[in-house]
PDB file of N, CA and C in Angstrom:
ATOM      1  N   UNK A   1       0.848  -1.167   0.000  1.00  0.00           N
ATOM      2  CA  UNK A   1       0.000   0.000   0.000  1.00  0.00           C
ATOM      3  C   UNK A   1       0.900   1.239   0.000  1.00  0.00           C
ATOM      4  N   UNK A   2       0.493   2.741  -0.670  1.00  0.00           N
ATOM      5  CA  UNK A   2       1.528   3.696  -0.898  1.00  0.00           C
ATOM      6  C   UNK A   2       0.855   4.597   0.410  1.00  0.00           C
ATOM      7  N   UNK A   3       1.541   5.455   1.100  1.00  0.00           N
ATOM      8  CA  UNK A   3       0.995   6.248   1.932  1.00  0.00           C
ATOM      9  C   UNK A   3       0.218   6.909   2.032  1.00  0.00           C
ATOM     10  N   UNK A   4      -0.272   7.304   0.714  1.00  0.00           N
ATOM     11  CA  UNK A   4      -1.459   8.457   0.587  1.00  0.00           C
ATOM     12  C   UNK A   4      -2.937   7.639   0.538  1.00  0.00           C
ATOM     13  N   UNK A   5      -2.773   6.395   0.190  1.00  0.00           N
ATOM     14  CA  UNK A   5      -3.908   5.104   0.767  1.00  0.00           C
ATOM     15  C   UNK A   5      -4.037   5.214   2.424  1.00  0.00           C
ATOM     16  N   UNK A   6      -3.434   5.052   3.248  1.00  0.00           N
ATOM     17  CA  UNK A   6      -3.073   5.021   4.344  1.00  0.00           C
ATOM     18  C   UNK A   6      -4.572   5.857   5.422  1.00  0.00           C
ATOM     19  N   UNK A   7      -5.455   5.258   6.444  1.00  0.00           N
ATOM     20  CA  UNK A   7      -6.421   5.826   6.609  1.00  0.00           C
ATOM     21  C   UNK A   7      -5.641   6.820   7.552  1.00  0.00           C
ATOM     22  N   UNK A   8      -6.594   8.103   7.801  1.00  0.00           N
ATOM     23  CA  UNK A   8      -6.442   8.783   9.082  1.00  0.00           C
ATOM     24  C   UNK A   8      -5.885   7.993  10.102  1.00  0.00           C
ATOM     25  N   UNK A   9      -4.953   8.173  11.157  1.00  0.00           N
ATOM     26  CA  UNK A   9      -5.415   7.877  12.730  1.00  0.00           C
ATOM     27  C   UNK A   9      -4.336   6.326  11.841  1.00  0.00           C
ATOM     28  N   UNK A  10      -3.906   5.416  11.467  1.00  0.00           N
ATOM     29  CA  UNK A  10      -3.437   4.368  11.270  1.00  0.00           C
ATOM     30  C   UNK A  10      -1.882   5.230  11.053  1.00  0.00           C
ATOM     31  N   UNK A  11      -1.304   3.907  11.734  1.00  0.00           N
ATOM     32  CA  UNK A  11       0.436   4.079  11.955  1.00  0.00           C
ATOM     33  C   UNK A  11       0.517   2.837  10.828  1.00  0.00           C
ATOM     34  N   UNK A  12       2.040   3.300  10.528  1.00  0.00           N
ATOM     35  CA  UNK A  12       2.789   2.276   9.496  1.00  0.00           C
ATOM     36  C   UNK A  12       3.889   2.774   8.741  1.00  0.00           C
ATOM     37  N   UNK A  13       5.078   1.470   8.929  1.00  0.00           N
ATOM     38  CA  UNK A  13       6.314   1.894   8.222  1.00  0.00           C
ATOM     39  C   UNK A  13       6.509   2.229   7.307  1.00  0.00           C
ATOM     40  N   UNK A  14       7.165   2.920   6.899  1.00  0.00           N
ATOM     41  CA  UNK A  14       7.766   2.629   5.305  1.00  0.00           C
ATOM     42  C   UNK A  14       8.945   2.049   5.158  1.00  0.00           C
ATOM     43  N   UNK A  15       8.114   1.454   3.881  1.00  0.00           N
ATOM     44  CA  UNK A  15       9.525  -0.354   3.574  1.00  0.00           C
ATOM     45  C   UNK A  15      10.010   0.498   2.240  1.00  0.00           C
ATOM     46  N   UNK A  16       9.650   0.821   1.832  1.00  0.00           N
ATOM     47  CA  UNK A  16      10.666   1.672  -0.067  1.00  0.00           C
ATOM     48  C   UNK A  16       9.831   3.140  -0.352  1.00  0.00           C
ATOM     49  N   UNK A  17      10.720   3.371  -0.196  1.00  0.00           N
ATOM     50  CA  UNK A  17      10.484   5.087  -1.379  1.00  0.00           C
ATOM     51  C   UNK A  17      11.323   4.643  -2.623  1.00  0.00           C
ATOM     52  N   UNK A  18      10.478   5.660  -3.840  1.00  0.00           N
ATOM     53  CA  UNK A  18      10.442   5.328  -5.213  1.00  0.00           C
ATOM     54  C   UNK A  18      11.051   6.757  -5.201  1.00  0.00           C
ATOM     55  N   UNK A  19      12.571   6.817  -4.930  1.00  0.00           N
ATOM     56  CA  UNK A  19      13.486   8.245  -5.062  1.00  0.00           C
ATOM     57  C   UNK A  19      13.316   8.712  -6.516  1.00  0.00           C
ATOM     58  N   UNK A  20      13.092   7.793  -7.608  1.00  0.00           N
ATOM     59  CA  UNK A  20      13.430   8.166  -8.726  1.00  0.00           C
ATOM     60  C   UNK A  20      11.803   8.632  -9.472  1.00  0.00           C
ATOM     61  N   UNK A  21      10.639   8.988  -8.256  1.00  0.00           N
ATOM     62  CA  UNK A  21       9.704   9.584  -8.864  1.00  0.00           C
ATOM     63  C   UNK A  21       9.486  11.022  -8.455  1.00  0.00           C
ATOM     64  N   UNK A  22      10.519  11.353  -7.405  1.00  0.00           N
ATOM     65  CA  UNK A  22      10.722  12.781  -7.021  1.00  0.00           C
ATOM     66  C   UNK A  22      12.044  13.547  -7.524  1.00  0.00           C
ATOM     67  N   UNK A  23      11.661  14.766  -7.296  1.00  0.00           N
ATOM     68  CA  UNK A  23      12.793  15.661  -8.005  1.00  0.00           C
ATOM     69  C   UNK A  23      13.928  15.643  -6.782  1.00  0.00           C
ATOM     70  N   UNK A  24      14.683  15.710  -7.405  1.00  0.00           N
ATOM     71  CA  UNK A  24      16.220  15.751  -6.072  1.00  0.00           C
ATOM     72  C   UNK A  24      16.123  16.534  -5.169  1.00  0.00           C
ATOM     73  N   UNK A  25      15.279  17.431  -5.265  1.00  0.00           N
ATOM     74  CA  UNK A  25      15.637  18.789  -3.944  1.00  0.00           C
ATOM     75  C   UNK A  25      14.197  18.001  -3.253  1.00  0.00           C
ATOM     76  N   UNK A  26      13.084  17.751  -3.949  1.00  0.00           N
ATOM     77  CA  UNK A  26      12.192  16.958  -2.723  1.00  0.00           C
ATOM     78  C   UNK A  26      12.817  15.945  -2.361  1.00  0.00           C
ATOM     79  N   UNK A  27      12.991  15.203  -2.204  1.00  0.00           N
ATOM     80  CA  UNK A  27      13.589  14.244  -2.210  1.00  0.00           C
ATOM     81  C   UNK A  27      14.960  13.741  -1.039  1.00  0.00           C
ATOM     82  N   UNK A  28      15.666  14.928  -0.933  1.00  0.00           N
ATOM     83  CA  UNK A  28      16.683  15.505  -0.053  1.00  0.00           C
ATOM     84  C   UNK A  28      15.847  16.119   1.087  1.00  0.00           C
ATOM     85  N   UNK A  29      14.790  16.772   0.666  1.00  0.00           N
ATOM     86  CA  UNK A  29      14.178  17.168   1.409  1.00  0.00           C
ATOM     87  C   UNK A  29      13.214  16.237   2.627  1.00  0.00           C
ATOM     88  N   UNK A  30      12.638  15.385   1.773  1.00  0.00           N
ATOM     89  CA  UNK A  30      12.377  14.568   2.522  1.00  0.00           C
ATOM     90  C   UNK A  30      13.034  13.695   3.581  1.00  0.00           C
ATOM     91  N   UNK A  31      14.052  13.659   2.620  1.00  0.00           N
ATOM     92  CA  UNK A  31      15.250  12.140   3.733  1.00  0.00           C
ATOM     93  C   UNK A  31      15.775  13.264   4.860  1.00  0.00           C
ATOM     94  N   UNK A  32      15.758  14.634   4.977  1.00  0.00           N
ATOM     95  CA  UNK A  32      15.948  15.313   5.845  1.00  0.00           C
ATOM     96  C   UNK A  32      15.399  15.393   6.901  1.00  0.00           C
ATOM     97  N   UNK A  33      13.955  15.021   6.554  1.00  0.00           N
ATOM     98  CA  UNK A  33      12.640  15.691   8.030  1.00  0.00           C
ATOM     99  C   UNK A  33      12.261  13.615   8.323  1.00  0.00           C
ATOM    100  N   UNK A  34      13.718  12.802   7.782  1.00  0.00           N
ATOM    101  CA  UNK A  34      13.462  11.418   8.400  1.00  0.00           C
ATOM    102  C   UNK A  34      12.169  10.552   7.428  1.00  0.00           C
ATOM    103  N   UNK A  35      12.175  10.701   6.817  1.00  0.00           N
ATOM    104  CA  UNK A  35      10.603  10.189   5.642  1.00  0.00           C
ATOM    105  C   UNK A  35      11.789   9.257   4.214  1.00  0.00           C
ATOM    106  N   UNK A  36      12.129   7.857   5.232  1.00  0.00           N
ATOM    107  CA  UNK A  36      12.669   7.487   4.911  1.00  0.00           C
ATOM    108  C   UNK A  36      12.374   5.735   5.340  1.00  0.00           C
ATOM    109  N   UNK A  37      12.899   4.373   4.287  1.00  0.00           N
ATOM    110  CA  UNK A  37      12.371   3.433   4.661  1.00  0.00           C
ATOM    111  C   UNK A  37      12.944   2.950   6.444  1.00  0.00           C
ATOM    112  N   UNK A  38      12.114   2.243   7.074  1.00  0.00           N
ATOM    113  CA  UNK A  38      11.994   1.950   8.400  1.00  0.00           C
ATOM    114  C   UNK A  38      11.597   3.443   9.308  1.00  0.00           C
ATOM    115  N   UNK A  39      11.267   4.718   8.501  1.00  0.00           N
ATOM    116  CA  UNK A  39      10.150   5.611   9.824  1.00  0.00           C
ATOM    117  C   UNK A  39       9.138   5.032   9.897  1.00  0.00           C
ATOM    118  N   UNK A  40       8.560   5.366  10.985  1.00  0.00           N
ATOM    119  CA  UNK A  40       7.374   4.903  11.713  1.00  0.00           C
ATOM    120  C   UNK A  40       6.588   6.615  11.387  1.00  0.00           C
ATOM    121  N   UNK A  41       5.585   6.145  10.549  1.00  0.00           N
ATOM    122  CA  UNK A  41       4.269   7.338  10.238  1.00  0.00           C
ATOM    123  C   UNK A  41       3.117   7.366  10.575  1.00  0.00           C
ATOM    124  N   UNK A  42       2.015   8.108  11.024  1.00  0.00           N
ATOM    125  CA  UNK A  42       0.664   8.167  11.026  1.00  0.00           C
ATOM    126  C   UNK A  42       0.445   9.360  10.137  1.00  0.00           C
ATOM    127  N   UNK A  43      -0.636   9.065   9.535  1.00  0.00           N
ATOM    128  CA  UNK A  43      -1.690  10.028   8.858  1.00  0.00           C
ATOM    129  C   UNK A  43      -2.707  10.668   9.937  1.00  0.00           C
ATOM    130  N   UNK A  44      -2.161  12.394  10.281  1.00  0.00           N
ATOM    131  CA  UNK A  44      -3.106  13.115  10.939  1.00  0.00           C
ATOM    132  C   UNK A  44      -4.123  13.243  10.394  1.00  0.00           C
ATOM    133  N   UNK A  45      -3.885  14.467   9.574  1.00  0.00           N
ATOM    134  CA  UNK A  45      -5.363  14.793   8.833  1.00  0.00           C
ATOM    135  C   UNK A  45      -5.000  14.991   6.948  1.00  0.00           C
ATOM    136  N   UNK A  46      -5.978  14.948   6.250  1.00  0.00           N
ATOM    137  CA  UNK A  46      -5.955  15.051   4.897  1.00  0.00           C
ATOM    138  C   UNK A  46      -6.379  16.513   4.414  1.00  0.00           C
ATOM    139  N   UNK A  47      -6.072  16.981   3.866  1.00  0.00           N
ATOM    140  CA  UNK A  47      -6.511  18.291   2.862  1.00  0.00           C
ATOM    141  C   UNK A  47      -8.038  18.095   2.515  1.00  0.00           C
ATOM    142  N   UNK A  48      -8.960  19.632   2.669  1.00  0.00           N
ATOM    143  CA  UNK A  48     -10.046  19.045   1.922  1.00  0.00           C
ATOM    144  C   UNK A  48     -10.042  19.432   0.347  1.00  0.00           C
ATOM    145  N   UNK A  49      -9.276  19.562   0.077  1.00  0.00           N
ATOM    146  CA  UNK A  49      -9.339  20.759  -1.544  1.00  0.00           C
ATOM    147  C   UNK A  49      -9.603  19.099  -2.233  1.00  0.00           C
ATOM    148  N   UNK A  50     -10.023  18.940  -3.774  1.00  0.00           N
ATOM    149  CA  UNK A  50     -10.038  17.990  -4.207  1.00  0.00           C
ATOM    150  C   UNK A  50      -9.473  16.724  -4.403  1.00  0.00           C
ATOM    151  N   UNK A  51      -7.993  17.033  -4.753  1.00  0.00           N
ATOM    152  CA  UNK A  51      -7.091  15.916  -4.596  1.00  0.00           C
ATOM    153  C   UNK A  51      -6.717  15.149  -3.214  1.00  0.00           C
ATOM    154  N   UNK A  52      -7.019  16.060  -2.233  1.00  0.00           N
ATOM    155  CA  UNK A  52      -6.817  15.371  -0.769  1.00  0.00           C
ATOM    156  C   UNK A  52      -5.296  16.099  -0.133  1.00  0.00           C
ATOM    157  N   UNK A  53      -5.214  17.687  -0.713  1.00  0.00           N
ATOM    158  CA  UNK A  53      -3.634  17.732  -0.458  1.00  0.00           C
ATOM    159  C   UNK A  53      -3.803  18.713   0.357  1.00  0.00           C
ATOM    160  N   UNK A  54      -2.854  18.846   1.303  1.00  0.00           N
ATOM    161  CA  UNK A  54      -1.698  18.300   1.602  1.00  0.00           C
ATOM    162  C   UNK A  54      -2.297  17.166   2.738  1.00  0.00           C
ATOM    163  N   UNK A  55      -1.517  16.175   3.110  1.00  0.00           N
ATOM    164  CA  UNK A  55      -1.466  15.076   4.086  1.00  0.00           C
ATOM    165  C   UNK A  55      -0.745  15.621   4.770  1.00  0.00           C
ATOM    166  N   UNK A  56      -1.335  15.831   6.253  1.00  0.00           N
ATOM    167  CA  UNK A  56      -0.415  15.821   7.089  1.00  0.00           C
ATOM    168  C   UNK A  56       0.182  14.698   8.072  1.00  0.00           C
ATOM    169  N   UNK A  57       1.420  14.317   8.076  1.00  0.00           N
ATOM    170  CA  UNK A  57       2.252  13.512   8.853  1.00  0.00           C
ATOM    171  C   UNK A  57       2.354  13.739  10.444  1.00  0.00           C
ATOM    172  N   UNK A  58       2.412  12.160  11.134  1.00  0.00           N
ATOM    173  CA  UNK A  58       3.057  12.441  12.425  1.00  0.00           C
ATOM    174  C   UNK A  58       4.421  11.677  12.066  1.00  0.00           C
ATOM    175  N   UNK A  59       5.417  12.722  12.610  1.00  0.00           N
ATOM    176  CA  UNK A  59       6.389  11.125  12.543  1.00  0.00           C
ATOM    177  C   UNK A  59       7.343  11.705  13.936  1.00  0.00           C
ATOM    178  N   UNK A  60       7.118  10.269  14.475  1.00  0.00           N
ATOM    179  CA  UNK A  60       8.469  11.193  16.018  1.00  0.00           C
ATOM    180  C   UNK A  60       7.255  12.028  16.310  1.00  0.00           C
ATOM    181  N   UNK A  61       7.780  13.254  16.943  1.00  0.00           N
ATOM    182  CA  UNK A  61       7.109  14.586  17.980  1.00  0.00           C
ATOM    183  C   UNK A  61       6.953  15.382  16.454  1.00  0.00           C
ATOM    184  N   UNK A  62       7.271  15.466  15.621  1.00  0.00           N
ATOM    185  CA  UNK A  62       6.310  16.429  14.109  1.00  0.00           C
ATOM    186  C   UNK A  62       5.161  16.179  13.699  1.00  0.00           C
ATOM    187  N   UNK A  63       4.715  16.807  12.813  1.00  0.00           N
ATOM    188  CA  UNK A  63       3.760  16.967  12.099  1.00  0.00           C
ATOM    189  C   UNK A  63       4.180  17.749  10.765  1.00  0.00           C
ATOM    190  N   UNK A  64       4.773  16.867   9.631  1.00  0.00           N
ATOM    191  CA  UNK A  64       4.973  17.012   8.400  1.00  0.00           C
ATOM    192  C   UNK A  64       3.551  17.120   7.504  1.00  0.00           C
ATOM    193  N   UNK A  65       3.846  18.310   6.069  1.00  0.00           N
ATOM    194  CA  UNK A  65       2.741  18.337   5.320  1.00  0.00           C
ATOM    195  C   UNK A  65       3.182  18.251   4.354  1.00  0.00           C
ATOM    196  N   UNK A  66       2.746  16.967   3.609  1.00  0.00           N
ATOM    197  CA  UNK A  66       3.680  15.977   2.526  1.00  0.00           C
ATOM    198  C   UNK A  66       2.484  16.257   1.520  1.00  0.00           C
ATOM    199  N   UNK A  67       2.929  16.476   0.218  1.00  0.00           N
ATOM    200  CA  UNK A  67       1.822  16.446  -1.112  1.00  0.00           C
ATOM    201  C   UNK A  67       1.455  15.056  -1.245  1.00  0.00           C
ATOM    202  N   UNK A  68       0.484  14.991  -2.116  1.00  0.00           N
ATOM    203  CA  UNK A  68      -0.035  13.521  -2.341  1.00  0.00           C
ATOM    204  C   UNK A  68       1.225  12.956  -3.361  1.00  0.00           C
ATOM    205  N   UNK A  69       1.199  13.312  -4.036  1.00  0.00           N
ATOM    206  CA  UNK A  69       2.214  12.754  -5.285  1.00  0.00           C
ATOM    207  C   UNK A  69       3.536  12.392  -4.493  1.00  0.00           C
ATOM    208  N   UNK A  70       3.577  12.857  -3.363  1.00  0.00           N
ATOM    209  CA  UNK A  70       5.167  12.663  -2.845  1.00  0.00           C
ATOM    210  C   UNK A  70       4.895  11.196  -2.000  1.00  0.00           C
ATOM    211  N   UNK A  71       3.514  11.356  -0.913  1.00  0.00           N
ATOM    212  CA  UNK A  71       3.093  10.235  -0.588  1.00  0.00           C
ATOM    213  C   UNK A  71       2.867   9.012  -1.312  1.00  0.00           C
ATOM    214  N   UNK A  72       2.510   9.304  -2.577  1.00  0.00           N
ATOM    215  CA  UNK A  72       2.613   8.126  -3.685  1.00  0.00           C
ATOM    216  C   UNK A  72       3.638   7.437  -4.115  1.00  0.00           C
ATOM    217  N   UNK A  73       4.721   7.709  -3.765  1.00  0.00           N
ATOM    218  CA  UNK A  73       5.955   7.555  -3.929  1.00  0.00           C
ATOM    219  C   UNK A  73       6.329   6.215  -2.911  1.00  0.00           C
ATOM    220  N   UNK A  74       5.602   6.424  -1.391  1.00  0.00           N
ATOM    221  CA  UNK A  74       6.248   5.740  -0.565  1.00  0.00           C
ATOM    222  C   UNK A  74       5.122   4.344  -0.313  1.00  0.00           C
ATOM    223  N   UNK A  75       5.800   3.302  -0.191  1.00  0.00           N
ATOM    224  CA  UNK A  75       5.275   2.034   0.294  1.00  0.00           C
ATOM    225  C   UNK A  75       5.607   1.791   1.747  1.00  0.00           C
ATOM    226  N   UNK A  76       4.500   1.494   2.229  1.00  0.00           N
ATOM    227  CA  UNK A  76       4.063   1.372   3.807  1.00  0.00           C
ATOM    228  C   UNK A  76       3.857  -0.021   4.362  1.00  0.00           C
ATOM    229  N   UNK A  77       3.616  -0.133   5.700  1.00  0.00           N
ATOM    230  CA  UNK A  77       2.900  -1.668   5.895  1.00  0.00           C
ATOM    231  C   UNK A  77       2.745  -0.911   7.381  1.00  0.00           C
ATOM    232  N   UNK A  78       1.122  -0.936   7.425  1.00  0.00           N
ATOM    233  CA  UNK A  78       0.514  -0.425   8.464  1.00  0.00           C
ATOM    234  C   UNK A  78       0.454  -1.818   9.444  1.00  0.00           C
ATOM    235  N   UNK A  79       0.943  -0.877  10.379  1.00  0.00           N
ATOM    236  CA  UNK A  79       1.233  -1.293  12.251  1.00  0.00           C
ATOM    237  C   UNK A  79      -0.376  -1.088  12.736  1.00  0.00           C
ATOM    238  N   UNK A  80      -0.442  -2.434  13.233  1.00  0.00           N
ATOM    239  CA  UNK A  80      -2.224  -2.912  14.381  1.00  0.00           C
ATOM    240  C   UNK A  80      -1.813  -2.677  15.234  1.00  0.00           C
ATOM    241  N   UNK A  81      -1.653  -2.367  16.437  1.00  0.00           N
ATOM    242  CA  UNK A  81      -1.566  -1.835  17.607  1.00  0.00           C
ATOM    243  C   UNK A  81      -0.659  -0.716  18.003  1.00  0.00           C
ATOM    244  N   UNK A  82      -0.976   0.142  19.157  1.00  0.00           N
ATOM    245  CA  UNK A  82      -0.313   1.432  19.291  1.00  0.00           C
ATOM    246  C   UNK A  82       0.673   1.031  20.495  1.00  0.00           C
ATOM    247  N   UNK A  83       0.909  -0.787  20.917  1.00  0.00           N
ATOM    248  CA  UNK A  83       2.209  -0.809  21.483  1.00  0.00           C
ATOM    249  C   UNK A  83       3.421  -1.038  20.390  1.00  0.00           C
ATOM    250  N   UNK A  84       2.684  -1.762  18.900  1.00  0.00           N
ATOM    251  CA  UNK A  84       3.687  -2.149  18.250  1.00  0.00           C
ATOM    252  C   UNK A  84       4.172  -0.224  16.915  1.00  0.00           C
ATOM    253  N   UNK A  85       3.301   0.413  17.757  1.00  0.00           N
ATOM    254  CA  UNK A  85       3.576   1.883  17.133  1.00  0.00           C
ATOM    255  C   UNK A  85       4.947   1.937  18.129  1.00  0.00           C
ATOM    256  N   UNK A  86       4.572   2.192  19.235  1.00  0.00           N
ATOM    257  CA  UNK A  86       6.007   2.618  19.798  1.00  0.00           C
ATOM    258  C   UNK A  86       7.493   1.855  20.038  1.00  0.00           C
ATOM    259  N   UNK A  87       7.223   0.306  19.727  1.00  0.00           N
ATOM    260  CA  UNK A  87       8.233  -0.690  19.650  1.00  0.00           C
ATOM    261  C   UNK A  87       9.169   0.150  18.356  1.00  0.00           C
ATOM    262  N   UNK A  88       8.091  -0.087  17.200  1.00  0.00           N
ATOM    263  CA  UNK A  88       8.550   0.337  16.024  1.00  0.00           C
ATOM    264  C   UNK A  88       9.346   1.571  16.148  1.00  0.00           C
ATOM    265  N   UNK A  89       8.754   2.621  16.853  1.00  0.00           N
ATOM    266  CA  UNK A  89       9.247   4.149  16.626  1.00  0.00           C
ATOM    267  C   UNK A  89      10.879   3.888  17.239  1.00  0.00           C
ATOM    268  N   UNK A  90      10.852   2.942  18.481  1.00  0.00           N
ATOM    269  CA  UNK A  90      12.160   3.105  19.304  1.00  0.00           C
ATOM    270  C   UNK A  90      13.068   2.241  18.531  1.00  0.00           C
ATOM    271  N   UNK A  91      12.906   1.180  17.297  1.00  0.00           N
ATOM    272  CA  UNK A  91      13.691   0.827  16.692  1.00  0.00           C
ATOM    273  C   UNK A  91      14.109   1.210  15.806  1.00  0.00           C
ATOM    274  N   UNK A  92      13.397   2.302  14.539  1.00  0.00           N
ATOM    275  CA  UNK A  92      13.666   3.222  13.742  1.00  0.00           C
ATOM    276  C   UNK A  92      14.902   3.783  14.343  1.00  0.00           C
ATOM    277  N   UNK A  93      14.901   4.568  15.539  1.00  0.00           N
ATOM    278  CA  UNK A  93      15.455   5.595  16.162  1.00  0.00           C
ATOM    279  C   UNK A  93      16.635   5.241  15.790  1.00  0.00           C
ATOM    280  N   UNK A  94      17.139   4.146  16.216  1.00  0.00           N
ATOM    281  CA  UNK A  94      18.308   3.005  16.432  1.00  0.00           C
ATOM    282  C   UNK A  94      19.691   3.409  15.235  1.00  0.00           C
TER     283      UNK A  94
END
């Protein structure tokens, strides 16, 4: 599943970003604010404008506002429980 699938309120890793569907400065940009494979993400809230943009991110103590097309980029595997949210978050860290 790509992140911008991803419901509200649901946590889940990302296993691959598709670097070669973003431009280099997003891209840098991203691997900067940690939006990279093994973060641990939730989907706060969604945009209401048509496309659904911007998504906003939890990741760690932030709240990132990622375009859809950038979220499309990344493959996830959503985490069932909010102990295996914080297992996950403290092994990312690592």
């Amino acid at each position: 599943m790509t992140l911008d699938l991803l419901p509200v309120g649901q946590s889940a890793r990302i296993v691959a970003v598709d670097w070669a569907r973003l431009v280099d400065e997003e891209a840098q940009r991203l691997r900067s604010l940690g939006l990279e494979p093994g973060a641990v993400v939730a989907v706060a809230h969604r945009g209401v404008f048509a496309g659904k943009d911007p998504i906003a991110l939890s990741i760690g103590r932030m709240t990132v506002a990622l375009r859809r097309v950038h979220a499309m980029a990344m493959t996830v595997e959503p985490i069932a429980e909010a102990a295996d949210f914080t297992e996950a978050f403290a092994v990312a860290a690592e």
